[in-house]
C-alpha atoms as a PDB file:
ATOM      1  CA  UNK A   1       9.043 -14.963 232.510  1.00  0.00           C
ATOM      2  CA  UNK A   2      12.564 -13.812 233.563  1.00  0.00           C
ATOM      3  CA  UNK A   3      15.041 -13.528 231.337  1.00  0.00           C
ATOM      4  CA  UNK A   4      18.782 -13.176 232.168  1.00  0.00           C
ATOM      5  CA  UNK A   5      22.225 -14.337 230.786  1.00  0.00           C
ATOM      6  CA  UNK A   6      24.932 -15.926 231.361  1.00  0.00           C
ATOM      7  CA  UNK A   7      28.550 -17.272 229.947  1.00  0.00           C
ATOM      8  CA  UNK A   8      29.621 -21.012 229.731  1.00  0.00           C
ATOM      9  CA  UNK A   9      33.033 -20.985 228.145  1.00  0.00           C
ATOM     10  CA  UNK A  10      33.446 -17.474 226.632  1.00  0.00           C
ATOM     11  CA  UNK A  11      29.769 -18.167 224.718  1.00  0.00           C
ATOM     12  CA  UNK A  12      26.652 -16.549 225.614  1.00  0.00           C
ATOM     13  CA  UNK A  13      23.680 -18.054 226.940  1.00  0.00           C
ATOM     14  CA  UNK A  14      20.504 -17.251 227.440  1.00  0.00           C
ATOM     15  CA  UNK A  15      18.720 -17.891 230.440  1.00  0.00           C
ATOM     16  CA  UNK A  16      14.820 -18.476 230.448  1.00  0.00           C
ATOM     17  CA  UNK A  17      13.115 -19.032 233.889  1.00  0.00           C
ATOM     18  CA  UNK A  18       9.578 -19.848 234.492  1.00  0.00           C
ATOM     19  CA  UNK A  19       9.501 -17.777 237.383  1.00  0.00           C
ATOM     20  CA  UNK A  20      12.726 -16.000 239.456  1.00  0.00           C
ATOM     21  CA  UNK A  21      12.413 -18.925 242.087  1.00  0.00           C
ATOM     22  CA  UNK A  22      12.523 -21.750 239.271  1.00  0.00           C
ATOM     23  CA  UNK A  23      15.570 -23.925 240.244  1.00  0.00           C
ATOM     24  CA  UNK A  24      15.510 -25.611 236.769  1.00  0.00           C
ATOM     25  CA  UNK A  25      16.397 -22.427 234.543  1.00  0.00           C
ATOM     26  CA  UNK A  26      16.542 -23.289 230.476  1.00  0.00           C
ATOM     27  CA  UNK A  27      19.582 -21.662 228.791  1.00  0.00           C
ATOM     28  CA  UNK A  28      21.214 -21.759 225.584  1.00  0.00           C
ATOM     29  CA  UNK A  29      23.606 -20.726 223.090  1.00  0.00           C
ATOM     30  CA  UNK A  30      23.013 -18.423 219.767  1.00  0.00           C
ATOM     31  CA  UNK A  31      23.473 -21.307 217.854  1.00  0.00           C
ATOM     32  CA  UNK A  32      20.188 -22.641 219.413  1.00  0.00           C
ATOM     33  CA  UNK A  33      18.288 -19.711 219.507  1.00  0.00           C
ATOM     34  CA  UNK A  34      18.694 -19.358 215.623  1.00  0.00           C
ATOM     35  CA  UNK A  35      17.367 -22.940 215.441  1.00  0.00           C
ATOM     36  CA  UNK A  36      14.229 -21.517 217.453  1.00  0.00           C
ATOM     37  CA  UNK A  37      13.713 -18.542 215.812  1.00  0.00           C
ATOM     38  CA  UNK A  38      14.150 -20.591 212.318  1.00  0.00           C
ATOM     39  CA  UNK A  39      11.773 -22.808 213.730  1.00  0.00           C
ATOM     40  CA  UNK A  40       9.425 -20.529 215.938  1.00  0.00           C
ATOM     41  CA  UNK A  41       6.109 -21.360 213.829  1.00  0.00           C
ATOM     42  CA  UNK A  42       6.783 -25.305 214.522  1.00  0.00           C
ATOM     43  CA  UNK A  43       7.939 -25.363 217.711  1.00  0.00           C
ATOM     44  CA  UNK A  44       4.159 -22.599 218.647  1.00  0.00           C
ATOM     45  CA  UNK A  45       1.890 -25.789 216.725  1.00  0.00           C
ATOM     46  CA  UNK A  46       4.263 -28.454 219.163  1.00  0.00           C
ATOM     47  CA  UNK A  47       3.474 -26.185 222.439  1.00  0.00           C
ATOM     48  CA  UNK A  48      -0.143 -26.382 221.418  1.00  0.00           C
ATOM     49  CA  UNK A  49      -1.078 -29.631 220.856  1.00  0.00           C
ATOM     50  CA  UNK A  50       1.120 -30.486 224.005  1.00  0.00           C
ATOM     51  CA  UNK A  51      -1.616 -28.256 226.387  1.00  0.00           C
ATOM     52  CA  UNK A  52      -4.486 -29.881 224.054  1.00  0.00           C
ATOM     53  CA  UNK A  53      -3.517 -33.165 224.934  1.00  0.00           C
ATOM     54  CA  UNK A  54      -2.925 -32.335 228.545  1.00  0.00           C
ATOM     55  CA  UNK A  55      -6.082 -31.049 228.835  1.00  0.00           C
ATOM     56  CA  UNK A  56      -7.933 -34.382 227.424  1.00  0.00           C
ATOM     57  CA  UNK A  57      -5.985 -36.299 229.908  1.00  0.00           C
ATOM     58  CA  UNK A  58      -7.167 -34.191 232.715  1.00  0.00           C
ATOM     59  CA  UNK A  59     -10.592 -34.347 231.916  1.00  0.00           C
ATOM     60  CA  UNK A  60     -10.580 -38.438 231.521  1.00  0.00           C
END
């Protein structure tokens, strides 16, 4: 996954990409990221059941 950064007025963002043709890039600020690293052991269980549940629909 490419990661870059970038600036949106005078704050730094990060820049997350799902691949380095992805037109639909997912940035954000340090305010954010604390949220996610504060957060990284929900947000992992959230991720998971997500592809679980995508994966029963695509069997039906």
């Amino acid at each position: 996954m490419p990661v870059g950064y970038s600036e949106y007025k005078g704050h730094k963002l990060i820049v997350l990409k799902s691949d380095e043709e992805s037109r639909y890039p997912f940035s954000f600020g340090k305010k954010k990221a604390k949220l996610i690293v504060e957060n990284f052991e929900a947000i992992k269980v959230f991720a998971e059941e997500e592809s679980r549940t995508e994966e029963v629909v695509k069997e039906d």
